[in-house]
C-alpha atoms as a PDB file:
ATOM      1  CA  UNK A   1       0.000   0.000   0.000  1.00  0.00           C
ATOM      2  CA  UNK A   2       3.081   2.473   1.119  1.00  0.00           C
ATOM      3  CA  UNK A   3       4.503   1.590  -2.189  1.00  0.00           C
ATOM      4  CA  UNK A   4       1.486   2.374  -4.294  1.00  0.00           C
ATOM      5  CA  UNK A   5       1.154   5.993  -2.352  1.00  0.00           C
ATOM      6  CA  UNK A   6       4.934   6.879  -2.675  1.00  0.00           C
ATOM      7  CA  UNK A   7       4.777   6.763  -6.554  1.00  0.00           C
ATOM      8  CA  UNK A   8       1.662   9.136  -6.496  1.00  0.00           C
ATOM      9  CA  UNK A   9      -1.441   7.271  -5.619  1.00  0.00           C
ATOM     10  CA  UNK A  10      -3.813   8.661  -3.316  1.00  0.00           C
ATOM     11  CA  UNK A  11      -5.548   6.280  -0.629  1.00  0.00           C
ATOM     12  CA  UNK A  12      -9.138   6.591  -2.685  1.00  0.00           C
ATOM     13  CA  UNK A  13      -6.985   5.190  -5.855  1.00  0.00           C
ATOM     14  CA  UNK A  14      -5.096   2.437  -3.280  1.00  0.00           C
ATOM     15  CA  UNK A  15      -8.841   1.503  -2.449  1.00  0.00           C
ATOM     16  CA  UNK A  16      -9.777   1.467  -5.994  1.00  0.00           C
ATOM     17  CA  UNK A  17      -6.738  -0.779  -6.811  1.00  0.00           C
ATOM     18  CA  UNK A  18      -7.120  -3.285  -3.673  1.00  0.00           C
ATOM     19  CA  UNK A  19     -11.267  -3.664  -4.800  1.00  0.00           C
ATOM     20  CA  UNK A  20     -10.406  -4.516  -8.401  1.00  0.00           C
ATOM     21  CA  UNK A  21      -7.578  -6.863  -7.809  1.00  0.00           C
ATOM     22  CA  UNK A  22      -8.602  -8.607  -4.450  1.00  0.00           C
ATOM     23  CA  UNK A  23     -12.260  -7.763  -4.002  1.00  0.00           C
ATOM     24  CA  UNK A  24     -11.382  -5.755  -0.889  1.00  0.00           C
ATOM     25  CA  UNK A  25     -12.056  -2.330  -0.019  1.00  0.00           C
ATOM     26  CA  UNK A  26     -10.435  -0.408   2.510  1.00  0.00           C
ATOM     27  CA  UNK A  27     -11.517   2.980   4.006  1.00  0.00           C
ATOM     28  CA  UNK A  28      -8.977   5.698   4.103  1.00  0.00           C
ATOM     29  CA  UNK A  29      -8.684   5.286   7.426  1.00  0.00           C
ATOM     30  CA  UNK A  30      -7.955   1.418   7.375  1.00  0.00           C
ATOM     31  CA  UNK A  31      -5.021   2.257   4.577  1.00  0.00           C
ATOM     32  CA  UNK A  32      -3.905   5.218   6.899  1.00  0.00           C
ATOM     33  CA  UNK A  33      -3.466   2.902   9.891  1.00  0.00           C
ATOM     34  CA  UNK A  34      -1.697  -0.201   7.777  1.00  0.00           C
ATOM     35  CA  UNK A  35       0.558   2.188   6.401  1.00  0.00           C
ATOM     36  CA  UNK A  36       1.841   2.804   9.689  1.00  0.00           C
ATOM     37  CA  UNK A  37       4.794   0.628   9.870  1.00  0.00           C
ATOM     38  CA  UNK A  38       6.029   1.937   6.720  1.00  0.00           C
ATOM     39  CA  UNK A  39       6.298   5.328   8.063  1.00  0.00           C
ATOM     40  CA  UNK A  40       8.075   4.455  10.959  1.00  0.00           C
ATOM     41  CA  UNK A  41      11.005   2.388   8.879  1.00  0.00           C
ATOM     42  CA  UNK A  42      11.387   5.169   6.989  1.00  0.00           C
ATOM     43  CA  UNK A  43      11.580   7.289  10.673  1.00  0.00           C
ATOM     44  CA  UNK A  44      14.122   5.390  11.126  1.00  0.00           C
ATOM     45  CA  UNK A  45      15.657   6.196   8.413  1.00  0.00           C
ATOM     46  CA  UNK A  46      15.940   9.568   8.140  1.00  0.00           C
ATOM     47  CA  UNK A  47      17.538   9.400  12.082  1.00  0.00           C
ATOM     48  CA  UNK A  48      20.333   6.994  10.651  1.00  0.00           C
ATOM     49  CA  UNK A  49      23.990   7.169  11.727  1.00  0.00           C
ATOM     50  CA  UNK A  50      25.795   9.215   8.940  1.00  0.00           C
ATOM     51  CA  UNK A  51      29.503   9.361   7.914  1.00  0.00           C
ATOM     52  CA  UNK A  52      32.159  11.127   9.809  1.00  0.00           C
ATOM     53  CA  UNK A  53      32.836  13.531   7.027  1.00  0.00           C
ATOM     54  CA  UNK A  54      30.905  14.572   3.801  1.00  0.00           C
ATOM     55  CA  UNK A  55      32.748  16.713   1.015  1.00  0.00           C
ATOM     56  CA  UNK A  56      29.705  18.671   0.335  1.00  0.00           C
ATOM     57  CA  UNK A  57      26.481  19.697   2.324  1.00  0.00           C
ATOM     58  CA  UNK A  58      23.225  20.833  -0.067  1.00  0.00           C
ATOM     59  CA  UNK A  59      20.575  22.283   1.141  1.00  0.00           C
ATOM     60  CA  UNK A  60      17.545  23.339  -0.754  1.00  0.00           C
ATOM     61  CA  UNK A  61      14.081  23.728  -0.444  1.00  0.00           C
ATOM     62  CA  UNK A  62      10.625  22.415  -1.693  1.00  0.00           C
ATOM     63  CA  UNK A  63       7.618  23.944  -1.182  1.00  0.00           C
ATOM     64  CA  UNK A  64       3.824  21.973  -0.323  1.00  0.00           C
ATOM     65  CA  UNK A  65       0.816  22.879   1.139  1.00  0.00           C
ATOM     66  CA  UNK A  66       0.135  21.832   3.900  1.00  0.00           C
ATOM     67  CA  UNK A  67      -2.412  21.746   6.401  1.00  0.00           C
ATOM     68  CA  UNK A  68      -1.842  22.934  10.038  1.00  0.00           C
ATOM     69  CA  UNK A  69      -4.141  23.972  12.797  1.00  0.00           C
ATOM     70  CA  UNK A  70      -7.708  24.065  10.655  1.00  0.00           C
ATOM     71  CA  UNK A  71      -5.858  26.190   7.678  1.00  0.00           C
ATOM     72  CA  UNK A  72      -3.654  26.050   4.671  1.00  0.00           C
ATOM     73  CA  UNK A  73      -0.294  27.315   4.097  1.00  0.00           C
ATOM     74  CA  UNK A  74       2.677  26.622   1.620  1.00  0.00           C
ATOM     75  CA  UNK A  75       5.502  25.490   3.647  1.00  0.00           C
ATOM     76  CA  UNK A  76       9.096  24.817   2.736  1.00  0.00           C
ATOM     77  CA  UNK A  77      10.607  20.846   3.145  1.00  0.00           C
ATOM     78  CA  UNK A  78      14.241  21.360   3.135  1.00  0.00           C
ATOM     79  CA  UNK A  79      16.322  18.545   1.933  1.00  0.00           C
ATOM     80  CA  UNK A  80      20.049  18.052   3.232  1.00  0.00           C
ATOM     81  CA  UNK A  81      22.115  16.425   0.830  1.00  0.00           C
ATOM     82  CA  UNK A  82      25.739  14.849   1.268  1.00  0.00           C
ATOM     83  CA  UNK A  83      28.593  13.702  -0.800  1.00  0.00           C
ATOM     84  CA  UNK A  84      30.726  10.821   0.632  1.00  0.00           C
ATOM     85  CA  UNK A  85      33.928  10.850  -0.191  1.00  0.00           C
ATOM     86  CA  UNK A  86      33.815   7.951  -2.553  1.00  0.00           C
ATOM     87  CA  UNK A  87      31.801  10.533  -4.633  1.00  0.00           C
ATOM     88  CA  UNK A  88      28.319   9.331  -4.362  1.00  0.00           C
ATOM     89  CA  UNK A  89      25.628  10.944  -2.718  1.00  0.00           C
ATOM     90  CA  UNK A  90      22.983  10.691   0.065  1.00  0.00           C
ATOM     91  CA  UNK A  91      19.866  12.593   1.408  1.00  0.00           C
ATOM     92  CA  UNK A  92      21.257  12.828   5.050  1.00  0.00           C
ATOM     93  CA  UNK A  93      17.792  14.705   6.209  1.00  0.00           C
ATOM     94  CA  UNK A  94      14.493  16.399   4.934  1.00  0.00           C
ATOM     95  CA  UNK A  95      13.440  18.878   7.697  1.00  0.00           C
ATOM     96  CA  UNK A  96      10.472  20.951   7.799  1.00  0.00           C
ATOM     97  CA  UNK A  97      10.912  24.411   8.453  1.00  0.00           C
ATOM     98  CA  UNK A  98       7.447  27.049   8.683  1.00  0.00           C
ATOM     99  CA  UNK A  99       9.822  29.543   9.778  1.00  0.00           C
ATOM    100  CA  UNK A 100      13.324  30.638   8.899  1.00  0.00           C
ATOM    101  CA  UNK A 101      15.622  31.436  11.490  1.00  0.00           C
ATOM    102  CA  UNK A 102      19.564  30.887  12.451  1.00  0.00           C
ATOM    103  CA  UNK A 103      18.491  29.046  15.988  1.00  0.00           C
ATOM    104  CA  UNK A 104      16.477  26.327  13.947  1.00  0.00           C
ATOM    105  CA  UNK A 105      19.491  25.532  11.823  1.00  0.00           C
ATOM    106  CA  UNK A 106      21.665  25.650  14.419  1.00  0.00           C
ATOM    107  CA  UNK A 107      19.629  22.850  15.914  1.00  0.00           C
ATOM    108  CA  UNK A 108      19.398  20.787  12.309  1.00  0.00           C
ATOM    109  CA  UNK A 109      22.924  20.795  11.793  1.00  0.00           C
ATOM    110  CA  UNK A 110      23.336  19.996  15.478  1.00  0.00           C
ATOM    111  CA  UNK A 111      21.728  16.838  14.977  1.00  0.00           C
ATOM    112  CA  UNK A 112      23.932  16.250  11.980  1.00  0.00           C
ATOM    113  CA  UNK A 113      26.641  15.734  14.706  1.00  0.00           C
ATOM    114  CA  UNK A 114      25.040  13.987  16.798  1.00  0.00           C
ATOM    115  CA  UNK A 115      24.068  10.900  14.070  1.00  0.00           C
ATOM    116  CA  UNK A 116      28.026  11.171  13.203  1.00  0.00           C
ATOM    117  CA  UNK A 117      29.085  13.966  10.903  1.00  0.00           C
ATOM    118  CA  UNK A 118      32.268  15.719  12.088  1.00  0.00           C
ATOM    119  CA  UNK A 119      33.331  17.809   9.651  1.00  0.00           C
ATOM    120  CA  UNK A 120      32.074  19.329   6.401  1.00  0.00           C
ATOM    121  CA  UNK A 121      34.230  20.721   3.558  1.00  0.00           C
ATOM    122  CA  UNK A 122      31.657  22.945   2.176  1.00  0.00           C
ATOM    123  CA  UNK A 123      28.064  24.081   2.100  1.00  0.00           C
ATOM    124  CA  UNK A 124      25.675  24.971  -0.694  1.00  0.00           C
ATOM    125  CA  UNK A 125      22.766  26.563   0.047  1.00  0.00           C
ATOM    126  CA  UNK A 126      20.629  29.612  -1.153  1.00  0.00           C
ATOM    127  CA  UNK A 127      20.951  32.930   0.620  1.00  0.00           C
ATOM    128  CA  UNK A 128      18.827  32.096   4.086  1.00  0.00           C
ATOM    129  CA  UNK A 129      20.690  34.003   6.501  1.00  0.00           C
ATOM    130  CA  UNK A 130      19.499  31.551   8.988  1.00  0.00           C
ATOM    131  CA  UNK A 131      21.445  28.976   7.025  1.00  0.00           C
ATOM    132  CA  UNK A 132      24.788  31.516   6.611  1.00  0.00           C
ATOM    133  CA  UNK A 133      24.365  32.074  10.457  1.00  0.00           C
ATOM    134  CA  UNK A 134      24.212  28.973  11.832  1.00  0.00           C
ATOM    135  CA  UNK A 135      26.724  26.828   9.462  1.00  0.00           C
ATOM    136  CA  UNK A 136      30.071  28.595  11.109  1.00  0.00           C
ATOM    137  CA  UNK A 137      29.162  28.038  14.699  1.00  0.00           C
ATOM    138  CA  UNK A 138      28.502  24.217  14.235  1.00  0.00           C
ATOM    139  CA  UNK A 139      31.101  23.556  11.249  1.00  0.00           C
ATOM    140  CA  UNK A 140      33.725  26.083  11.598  1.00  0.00           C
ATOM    141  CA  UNK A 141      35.729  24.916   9.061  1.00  0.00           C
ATOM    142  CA  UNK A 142      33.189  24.478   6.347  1.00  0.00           C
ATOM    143  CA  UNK A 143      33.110  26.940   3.521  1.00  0.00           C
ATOM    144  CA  UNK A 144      29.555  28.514   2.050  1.00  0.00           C
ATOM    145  CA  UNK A 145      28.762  28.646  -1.774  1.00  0.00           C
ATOM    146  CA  UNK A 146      25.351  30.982  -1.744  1.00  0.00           C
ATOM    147  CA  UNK A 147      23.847  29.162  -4.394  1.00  0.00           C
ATOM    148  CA  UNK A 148      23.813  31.371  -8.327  1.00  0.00           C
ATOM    149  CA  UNK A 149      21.064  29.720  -9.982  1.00  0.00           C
ATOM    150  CA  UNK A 150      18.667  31.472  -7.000  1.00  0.00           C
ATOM    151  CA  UNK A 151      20.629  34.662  -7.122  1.00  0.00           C
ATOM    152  CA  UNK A 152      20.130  34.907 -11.204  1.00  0.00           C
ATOM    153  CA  UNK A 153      17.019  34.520 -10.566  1.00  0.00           C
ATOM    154  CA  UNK A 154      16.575  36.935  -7.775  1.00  0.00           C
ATOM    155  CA  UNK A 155      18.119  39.701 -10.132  1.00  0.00           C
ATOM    156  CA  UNK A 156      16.637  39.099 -13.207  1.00  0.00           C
ATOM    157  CA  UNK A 157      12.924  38.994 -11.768  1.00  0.00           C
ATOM    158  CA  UNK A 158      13.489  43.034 -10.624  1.00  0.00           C
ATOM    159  CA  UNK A 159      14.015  43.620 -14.715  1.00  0.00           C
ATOM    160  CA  UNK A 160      11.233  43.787 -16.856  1.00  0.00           C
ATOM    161  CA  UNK A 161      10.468  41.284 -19.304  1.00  0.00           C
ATOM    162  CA  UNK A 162      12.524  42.801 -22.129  1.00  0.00           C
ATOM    163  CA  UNK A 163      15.647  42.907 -20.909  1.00  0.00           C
ATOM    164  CA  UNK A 164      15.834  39.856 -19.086  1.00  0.00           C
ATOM    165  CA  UNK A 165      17.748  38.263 -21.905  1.00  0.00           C
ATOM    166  CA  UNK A 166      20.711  41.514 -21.893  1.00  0.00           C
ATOM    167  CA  UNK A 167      20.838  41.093 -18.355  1.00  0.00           C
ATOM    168  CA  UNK A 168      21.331  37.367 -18.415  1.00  0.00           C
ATOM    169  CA  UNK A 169      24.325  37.914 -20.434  1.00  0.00           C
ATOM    170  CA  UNK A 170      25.883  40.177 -18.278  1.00  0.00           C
ATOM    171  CA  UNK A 171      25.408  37.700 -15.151  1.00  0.00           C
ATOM    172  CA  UNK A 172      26.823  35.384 -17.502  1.00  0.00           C
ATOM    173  CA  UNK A 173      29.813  37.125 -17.956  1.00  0.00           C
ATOM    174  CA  UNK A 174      30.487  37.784 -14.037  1.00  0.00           C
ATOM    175  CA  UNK A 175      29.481  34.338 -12.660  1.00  0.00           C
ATOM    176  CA  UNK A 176      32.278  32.519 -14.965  1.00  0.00           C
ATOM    177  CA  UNK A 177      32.585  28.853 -14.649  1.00  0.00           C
ATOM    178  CA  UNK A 178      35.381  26.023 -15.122  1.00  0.00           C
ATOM    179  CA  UNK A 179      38.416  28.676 -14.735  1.00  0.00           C
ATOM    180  CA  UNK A 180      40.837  29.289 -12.882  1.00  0.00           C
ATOM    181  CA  UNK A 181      41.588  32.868 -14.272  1.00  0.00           C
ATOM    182  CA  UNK A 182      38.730  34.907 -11.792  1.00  0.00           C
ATOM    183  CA  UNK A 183      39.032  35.099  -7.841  1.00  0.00           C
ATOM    184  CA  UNK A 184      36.075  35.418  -5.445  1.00  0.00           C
ATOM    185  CA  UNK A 185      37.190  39.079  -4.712  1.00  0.00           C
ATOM    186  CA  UNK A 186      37.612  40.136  -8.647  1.00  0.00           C
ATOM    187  CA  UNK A 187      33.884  38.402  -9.243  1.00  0.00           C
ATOM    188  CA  UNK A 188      32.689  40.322  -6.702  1.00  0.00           C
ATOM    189  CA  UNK A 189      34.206  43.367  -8.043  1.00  0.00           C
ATOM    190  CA  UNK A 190      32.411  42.738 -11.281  1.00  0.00           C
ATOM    191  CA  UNK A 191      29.242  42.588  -9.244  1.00  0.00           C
ATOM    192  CA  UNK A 192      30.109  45.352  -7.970  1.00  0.00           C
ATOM    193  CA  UNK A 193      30.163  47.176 -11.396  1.00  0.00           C
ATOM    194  CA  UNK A 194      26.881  45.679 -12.575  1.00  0.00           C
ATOM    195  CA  UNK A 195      25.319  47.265  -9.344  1.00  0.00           C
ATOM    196  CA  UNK A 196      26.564  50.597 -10.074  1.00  0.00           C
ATOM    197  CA  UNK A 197      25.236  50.499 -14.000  1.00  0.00           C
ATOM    198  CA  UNK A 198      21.894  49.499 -13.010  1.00  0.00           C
ATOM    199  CA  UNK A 199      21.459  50.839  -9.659  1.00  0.00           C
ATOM    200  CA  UNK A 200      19.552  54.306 -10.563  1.00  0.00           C
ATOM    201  CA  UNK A 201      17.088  52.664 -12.672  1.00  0.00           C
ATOM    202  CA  UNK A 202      16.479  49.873 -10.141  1.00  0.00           C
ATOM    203  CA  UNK A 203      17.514  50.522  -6.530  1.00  0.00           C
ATOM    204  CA  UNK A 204      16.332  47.456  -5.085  1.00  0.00           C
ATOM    205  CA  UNK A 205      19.979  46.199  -6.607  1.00  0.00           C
ATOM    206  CA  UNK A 206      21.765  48.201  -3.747  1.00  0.00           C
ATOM    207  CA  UNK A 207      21.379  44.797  -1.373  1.00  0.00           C
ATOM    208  CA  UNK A 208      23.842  43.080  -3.510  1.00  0.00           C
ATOM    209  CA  UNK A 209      26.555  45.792  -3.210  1.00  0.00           C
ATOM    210  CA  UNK A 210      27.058  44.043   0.270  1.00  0.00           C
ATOM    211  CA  UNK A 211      30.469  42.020   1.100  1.00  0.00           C
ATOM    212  CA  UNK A 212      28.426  39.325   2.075  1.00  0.00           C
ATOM    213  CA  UNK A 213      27.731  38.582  -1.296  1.00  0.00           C
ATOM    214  CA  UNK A 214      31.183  37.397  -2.081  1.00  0.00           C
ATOM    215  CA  UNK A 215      30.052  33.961  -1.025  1.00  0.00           C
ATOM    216  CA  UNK A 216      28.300  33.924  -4.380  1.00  0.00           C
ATOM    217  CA  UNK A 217      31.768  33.189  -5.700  1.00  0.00           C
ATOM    218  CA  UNK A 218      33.095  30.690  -3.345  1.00  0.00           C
ATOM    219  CA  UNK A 219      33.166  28.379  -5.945  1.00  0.00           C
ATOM    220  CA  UNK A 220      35.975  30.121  -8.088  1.00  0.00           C
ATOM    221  CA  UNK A 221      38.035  28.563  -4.905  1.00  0.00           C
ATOM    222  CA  UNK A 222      37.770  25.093  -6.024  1.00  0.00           C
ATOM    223  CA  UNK A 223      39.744  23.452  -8.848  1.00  0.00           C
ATOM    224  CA  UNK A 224      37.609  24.048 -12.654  1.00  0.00           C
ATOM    225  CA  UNK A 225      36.200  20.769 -12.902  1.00  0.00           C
ATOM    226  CA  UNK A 226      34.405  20.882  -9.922  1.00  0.00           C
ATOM    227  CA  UNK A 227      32.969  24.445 -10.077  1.00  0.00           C
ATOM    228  CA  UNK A 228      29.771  23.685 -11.823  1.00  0.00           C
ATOM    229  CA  UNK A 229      28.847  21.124  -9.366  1.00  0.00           C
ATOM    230  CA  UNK A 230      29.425  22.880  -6.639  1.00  0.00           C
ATOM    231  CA  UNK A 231      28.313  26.644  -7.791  1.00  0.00           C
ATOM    232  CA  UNK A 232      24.391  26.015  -7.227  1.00  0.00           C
ATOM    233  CA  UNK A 233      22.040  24.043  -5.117  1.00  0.00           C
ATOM    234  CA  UNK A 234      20.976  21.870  -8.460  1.00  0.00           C
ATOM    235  CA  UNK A 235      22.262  18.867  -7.645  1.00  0.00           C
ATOM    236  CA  UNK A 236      18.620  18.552  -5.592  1.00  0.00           C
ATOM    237  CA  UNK A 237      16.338  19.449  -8.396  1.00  0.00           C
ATOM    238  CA  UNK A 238      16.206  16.171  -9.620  1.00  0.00           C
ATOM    239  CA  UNK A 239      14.941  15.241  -6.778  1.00  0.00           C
ATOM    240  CA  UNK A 240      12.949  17.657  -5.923  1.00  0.00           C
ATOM    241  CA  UNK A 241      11.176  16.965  -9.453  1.00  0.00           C
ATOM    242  CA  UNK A 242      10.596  13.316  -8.038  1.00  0.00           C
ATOM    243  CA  UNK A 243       9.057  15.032  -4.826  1.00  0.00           C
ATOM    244  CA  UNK A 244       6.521  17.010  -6.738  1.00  0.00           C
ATOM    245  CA  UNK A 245       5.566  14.751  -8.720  1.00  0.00           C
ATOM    246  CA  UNK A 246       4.122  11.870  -6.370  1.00  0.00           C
ATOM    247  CA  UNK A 247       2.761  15.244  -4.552  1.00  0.00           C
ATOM    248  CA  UNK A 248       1.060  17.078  -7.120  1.00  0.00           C
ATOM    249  CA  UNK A 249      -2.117  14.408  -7.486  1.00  0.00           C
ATOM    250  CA  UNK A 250      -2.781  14.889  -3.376  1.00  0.00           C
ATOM    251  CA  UNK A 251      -3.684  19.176  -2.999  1.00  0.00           C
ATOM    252  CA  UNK A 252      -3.072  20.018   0.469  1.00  0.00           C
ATOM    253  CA  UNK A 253      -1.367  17.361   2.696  1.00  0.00           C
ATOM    254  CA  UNK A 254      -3.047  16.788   6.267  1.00  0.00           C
ATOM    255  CA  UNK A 255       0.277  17.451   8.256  1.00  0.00           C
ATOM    256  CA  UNK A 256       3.723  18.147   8.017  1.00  0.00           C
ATOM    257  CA  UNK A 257       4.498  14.328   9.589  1.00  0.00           C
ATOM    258  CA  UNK A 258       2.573  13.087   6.119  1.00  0.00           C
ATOM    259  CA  UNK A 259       4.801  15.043   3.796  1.00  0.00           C
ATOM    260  CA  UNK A 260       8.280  14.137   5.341  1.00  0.00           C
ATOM    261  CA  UNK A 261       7.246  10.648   5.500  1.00  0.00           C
ATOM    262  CA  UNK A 262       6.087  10.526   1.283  1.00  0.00           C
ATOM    263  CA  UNK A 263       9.374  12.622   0.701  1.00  0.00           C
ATOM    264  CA  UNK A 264      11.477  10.793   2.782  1.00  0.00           C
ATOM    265  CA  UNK A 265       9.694   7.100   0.760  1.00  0.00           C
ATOM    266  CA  UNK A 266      10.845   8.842  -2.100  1.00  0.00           C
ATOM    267  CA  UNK A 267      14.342   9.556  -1.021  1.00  0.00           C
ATOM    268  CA  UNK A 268      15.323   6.056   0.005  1.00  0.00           C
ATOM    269  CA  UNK A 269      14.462   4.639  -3.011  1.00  0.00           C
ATOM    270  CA  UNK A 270      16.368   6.860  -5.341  1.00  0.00           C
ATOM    271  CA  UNK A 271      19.995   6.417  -5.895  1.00  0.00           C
ATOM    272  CA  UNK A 272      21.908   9.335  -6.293  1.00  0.00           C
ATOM    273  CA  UNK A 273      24.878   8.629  -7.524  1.00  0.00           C
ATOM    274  CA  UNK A 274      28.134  11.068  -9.628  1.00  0.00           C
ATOM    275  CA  UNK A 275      31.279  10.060 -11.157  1.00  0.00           C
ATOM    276  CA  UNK A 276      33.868   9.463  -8.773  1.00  0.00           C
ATOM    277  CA  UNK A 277      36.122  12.586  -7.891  1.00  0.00           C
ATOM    278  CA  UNK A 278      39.245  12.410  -8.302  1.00  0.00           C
ATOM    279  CA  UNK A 279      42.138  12.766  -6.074  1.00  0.00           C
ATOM    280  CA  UNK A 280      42.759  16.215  -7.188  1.00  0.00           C
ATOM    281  CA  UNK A 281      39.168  17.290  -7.494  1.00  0.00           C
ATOM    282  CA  UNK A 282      39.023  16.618  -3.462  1.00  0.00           C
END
């Protein structure tokens, strides 16, 4: 039955399925209740004992509605992804998070410690300061890659229509990928300059003026092959895309407990594996 509603079925369809095949028909209730054991392996699995040390952290959101306290609300599911230093990857955790803030993330990243992880060579993430906040005082030696895909498309959505395409050049042009030739501080600089041409016409730009931003470029750190997977939180769409689609048949889930327990379903049985790194490349 757990299998049936992981890959998109609702429990009316489950009922429709058992009737036809075995003459039985369940209530939604009755397929709530034997589903039950299901959700607590997967419990269980999403508290596992981790490695000692991942190369890369991701972090990235997912947004579902979801019902809490007699209303409706879009929430985000944040997934935290790892990869081992054989090169594969893992979905360490999928927390739920109605509310952003540096104390929360402190304690997610606490309990990353406390299932095994000691050390983290960087973090991706998008630019939640709670995230930025909380990463140095738990992992003090992990470095932070803001992630660029959201940042393009924080910038572009302040130009009209039109343009988009000019200014997508331009961002091309600053956030430069598999070289060697750029530092953080000299992409930064270009940022900088892009501010400056724009910033009359469209003040809101004056936020990314700020210092902070350099951790946009973090990447330009790390040897050329490796900048493009490491520049940008996309190594979770994929996933995400598998999250949204067994969710998108259901409207509004009942609780926050139902949607971590279909995500994390979906998590366990996906294998997300890359090419092994190379000595260098770690």
């Amino acid at each position: 039955m757990f299998s049936l509603y992981s890959k998109g079925l609702t429990t009316e369809q489950i009922s429709d399925v058992y009737e036809e095949i075995y003459g039985k028909t369940y209530s939604k209730q009755q397929i709530s209740f034997l589903m039950q054991d299901s959700r607590e392996e997967i419990s269980v699995w999403l508290n596992r004992g981790l490695e000692k040390h991942y190369l890369v952290l991701y972090i990235d959101a997912t947004f579902v509605h979801t019902r809490r306290d007699k209303s409706v609300s879009k929430e985000g599911y944040f997934t935290i992804l790892g990869i081992k230093e054989d090169g594969t990857r893992e979905v360490l955790s999928i927390v739920n998070h109605p509310t952003e803030g540096a104390l929360l993330w402190q304690q997610e990243l606490l309990a990353l410690k406390e299932r095994g992880v000691e050390s983290i060579g960087l973090v991706v993430s998008d630019g939640l300061t709670g995230i930025e906040n909380a990463v140095p005082k738990v992992f003090p030696m992990a470095s932070h890659q803001l992630c660029v895909v959201h940042f393009k498309r924080n910038v572009l959505s302040v130009f009209p229509r039109e343009k988009r395409a000019e200014i997508a050049k331009e961002l091309k042009e600053i956030f430069l990928v598999e070289t060697t030739a750029t530092s953080p501080v000299d992409a930064f600089g270009k940022l900088v300059i892009f501010v400056d041409k724009w910033i009359k016409k469209y003040p809101s730009l004056k936020a990314y003026k700020n210092e902070r931003n350099t951790a946009y470029f973090t990447y330009l750190n790390y040897p050329s092959e490796v900048q493009r997977m490491i520049y940008s939180t996309n190594w979770i769409e994929r996933l995400n895309r598998d999250y949204k689609r067994v969710l998108k048949m259901r409207g509004a889930m009942p609780s926050a407990e139902s949607v971590l327990s279909l995500m994390g379903a979906v998590a366990m049985e996906k294998e997300y594996k890359t090419r092994l790194l190379s000595e260098a490349e770690v």
